[in-house]
C-alpha atoms as a PDB file:
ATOM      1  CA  UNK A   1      28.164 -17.712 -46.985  1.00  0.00           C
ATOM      2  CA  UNK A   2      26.916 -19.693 -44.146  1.00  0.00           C
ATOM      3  CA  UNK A   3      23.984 -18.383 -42.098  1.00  0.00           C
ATOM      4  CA  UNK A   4      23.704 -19.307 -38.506  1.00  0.00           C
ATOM      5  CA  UNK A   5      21.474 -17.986 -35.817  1.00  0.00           C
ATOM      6  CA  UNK A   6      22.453 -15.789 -33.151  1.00  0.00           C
ATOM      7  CA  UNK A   7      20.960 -14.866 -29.800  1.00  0.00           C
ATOM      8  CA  UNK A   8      21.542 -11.155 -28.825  1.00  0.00           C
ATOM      9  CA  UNK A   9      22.647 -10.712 -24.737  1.00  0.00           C
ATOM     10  CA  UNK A  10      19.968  -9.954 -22.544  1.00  0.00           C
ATOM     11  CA  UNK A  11      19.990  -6.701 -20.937  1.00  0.00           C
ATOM     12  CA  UNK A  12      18.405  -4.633 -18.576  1.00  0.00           C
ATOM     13  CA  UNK A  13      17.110  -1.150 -19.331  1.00  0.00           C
ATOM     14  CA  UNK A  14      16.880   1.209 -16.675  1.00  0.00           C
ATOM     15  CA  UNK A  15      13.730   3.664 -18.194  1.00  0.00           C
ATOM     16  CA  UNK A  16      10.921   6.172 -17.551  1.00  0.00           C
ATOM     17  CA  UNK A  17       7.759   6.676 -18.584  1.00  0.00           C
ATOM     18  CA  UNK A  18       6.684  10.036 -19.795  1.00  0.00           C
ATOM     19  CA  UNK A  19       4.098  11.010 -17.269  1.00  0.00           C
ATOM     20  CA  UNK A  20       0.970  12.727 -18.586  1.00  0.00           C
ATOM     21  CA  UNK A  21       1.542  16.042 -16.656  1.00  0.00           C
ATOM     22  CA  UNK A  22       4.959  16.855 -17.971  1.00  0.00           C
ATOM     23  CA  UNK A  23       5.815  18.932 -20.176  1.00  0.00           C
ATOM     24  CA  UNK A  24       7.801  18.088 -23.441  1.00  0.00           C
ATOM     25  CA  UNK A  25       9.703  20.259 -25.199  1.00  0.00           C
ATOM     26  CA  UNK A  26      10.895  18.853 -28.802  1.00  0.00           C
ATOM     27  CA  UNK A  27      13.816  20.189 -30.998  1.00  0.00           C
ATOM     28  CA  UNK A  28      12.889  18.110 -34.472  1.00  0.00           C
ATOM     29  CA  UNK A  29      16.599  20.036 -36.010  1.00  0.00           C
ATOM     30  CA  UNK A  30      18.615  18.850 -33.367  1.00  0.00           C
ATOM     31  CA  UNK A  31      16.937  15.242 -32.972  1.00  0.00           C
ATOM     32  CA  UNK A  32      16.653  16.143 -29.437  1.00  0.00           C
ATOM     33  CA  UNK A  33      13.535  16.680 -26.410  1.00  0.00           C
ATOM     34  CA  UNK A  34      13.444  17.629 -23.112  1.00  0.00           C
ATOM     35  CA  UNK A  35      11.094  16.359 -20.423  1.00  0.00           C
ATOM     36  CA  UNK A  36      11.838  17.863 -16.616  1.00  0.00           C
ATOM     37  CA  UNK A  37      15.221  18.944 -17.363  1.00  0.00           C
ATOM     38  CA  UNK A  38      16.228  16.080 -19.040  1.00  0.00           C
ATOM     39  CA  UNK A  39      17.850  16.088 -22.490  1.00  0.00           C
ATOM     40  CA  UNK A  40      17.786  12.854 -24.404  1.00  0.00           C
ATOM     41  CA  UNK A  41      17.877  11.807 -28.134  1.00  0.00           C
ATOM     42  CA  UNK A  42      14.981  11.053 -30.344  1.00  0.00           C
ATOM     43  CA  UNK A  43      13.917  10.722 -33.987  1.00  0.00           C
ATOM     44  CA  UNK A  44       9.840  11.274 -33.463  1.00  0.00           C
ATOM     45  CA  UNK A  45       7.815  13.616 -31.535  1.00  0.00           C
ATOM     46  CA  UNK A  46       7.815  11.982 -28.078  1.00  0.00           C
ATOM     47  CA  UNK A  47       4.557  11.549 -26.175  1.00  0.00           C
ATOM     48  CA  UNK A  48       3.013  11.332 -22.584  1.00  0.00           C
ATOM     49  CA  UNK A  49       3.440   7.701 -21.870  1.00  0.00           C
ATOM     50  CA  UNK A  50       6.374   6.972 -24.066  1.00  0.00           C
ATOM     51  CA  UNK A  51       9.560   5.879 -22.428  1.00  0.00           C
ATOM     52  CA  UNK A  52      13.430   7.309 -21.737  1.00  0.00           C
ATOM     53  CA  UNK A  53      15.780   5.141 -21.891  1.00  0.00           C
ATOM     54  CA  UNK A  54      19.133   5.637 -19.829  1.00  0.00           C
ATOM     55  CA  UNK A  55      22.350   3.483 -20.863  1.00  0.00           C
ATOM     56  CA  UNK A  56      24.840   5.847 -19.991  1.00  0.00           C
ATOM     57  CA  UNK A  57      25.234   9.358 -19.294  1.00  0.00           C
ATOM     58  CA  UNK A  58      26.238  10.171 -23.210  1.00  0.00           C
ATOM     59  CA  UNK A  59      23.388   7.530 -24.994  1.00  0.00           C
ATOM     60  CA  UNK A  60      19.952   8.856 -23.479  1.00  0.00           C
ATOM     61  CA  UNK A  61      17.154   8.422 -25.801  1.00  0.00           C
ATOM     62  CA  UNK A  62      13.551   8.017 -26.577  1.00  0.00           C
ATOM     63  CA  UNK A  63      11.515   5.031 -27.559  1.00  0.00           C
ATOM     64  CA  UNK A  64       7.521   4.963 -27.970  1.00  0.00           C
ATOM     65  CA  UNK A  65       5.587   2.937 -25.745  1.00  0.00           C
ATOM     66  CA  UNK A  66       4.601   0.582 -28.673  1.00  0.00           C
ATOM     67  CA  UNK A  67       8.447  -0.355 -29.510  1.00  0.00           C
ATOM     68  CA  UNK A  68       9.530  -0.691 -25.661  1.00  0.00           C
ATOM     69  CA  UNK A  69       6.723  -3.285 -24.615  1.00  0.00           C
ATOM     70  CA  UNK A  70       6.965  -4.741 -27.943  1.00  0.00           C
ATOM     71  CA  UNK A  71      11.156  -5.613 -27.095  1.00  0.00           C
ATOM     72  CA  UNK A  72      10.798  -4.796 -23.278  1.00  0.00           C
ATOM     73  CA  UNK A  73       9.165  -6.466 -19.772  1.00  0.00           C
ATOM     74  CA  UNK A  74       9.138  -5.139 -16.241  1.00  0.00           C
ATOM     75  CA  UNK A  75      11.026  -6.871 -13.808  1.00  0.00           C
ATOM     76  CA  UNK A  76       9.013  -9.089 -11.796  1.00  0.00           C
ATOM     77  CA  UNK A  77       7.695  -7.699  -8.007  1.00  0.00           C
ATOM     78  CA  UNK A  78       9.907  -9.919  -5.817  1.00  0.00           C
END
């Protein structure tokens, strides 16, 4: 076999932070939360500043603020 590298495609994630005054409601059996009427998928117990993450109306999910600044930057201010 003959490893080479590979660059993944840059993309843009449109997201939201989990504001502190919301509530979350989290279904562990049906790896799924809810935060203001949104549904989205998610392995862990989301918390208040942890992100949603919106690809598409059928892949919706959660990813902790450590992971999303960790693969993620805000758009610069133009």
């Amino acid at each position: 076999m003959n490893f080479q590298n590979y660059y993944s495609k840059p993309i843009i994630r449109n997201a939201a932070e989990i504001p502190v005054d919301s509530v979350i409601e989290y279904y562990p059996e049906k790896s799924e939360a809810c935060v203001d009427e949104q549904y989205f998928k998610c392995y862990e117990e989301p918390k208040h500043g942890d992100f949603v993450v919106y690809l598409n109306d059928e892949d919706i999910y959660h990813c902790s603020r450590k992971v999303f600044f960790e693969r993620n930057e805000r758009e610069p201010i133009k």
